[in-house]
Protein backbone atom coordinates (compact mmCIF):
# COMPACT_ATOMS: atom_id res chain seq x y z
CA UNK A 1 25.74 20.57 -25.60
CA UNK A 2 24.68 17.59 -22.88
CA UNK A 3 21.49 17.87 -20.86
CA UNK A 4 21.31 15.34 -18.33
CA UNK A 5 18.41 14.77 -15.74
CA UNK A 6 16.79 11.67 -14.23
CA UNK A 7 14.24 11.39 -11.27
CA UNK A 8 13.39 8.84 -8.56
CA UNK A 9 10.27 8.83 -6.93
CA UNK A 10 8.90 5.56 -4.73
CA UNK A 11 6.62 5.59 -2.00
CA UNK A 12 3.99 2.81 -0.03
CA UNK A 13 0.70 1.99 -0.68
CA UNK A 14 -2.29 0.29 0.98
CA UNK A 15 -5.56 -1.01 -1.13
CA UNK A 16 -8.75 -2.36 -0.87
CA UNK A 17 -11.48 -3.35 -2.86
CA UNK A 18 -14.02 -1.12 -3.09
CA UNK A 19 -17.80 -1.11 -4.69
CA UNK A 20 -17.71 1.48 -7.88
CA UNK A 21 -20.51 3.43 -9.42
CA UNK A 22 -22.08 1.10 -12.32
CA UNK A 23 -24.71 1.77 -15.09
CA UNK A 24 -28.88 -0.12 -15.17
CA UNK A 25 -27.16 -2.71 -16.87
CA UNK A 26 -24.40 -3.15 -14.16
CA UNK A 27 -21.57 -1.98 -15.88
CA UNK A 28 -19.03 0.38 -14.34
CA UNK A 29 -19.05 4.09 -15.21
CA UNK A 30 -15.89 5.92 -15.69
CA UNK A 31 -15.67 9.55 -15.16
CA UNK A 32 -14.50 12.50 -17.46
CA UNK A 33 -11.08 11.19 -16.33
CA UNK A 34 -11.08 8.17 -17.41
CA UNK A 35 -11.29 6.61 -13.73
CA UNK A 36 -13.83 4.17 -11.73
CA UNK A 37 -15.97 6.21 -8.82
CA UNK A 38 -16.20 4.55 -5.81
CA UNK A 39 -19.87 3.48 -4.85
CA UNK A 40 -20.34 5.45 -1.40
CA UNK A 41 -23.27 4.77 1.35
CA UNK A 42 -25.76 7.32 1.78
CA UNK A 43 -23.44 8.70 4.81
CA UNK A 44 -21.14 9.41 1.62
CA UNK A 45 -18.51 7.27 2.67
CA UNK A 46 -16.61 4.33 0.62
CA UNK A 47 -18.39 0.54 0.17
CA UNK A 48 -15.77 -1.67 0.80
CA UNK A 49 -15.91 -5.24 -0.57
CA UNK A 50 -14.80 -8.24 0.80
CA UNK A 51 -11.16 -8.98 0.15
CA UNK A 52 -8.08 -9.12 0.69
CA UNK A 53 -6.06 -5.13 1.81
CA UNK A 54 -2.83 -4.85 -0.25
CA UNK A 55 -0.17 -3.02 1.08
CA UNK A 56 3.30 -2.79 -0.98
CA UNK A 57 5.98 -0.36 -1.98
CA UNK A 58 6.00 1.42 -5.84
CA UNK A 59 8.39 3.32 -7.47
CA UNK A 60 9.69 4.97 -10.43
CA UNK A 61 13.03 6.43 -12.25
CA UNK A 62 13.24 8.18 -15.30
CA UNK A 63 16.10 9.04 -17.27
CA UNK A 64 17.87 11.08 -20.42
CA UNK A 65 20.21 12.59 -22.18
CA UNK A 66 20.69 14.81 -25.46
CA UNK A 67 23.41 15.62 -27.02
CA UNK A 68 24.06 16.94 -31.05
CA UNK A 69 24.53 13.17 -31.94
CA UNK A 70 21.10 12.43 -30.63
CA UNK A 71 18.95 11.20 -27.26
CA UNK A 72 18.56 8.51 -25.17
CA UNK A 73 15.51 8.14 -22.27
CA UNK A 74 14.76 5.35 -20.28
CA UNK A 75 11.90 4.95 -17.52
CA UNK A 76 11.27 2.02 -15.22
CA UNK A 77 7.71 1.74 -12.68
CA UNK A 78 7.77 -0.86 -10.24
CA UNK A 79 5.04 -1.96 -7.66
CA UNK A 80 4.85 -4.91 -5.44
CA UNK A 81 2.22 -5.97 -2.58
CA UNK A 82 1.14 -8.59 0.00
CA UNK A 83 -2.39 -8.88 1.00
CA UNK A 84 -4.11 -9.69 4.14
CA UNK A 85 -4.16 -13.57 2.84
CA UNK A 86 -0.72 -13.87 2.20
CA UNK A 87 -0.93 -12.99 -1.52
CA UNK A 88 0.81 -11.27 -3.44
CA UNK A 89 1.21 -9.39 -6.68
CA UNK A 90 3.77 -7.58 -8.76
CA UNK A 91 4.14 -5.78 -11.95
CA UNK A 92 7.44 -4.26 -13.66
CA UNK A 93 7.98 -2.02 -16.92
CA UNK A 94 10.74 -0.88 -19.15
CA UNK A 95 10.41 2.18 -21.84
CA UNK A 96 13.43 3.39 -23.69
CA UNK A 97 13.68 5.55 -26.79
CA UNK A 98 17.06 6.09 -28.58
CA UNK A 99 17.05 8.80 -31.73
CA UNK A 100 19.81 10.26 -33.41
CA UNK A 101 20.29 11.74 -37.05
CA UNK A 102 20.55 9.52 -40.12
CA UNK A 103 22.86 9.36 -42.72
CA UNK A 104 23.75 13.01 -43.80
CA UNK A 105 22.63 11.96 -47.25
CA UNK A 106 19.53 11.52 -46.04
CA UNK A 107 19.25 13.43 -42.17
CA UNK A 108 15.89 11.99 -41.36
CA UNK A 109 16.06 10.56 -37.31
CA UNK A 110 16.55 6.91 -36.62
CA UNK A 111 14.68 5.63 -33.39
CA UNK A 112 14.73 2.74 -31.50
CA UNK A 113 11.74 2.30 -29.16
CA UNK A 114 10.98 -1.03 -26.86
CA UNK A 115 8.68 -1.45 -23.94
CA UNK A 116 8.55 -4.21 -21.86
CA UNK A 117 6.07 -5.33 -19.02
CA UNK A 118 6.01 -8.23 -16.83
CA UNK A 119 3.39 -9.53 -14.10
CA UNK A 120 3.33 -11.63 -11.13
């Protein structure tokens, strides 16, 4: 048996900095998801802070296969922007996980795992 399925998905973004909701103390209050709220106006729209707007183009692939000798799966995310100013950002990572059985003396599964991010 071979299963093998991958996935691309990319698309543009724009971003600004925006005012979020903080505690008395000033420190920023994440929601039940885990997330920043933005701070809105009493007309319930966004505060936007000075700064530069990013725009930029993100993607990311995903990747595996499993066989009887074992499984491979590999998944890259990508993003890159330009603001307003002229500056720019970008940010890259790698996850792969390889398994397959051990030794038939001893069948437990062998895995290799890396990650690997970089910045700019």
């Amino acid at each position: 048996m071979l299963v093998v399925d991958s996935f691309t998905e990319e698309g543009t973004f724009t971003a600004r900095p925006a005012a979020v909701v903080r505690d008395a103390d000033g420190n920023p209050i994440r929601n039940d998801d885990d997330q920043l709220d933005p701070a809105l106006d009493p007309n319930g729209n966004v505060v936007y802070l000075n700064g530069p707007t990013y725009t930029g183009h993100v993607a990311d692939w995903g990747g595996g296969n499993v066989t009887k000798g074992g499984s491979q799966f590999t998944f890259t995310f990508s993003v890159n922007g330009v603001g307003s100013d002229g500056s720019t950002f970008g940010a890259h990572s790698v996850f792969h996980s390889t398994a397959w059985p051990g030794d038939p003396e001893d069948p437990s599964l062998v895995k290799v795992m890396f990650q690997h991010e970089t910045c700019r």
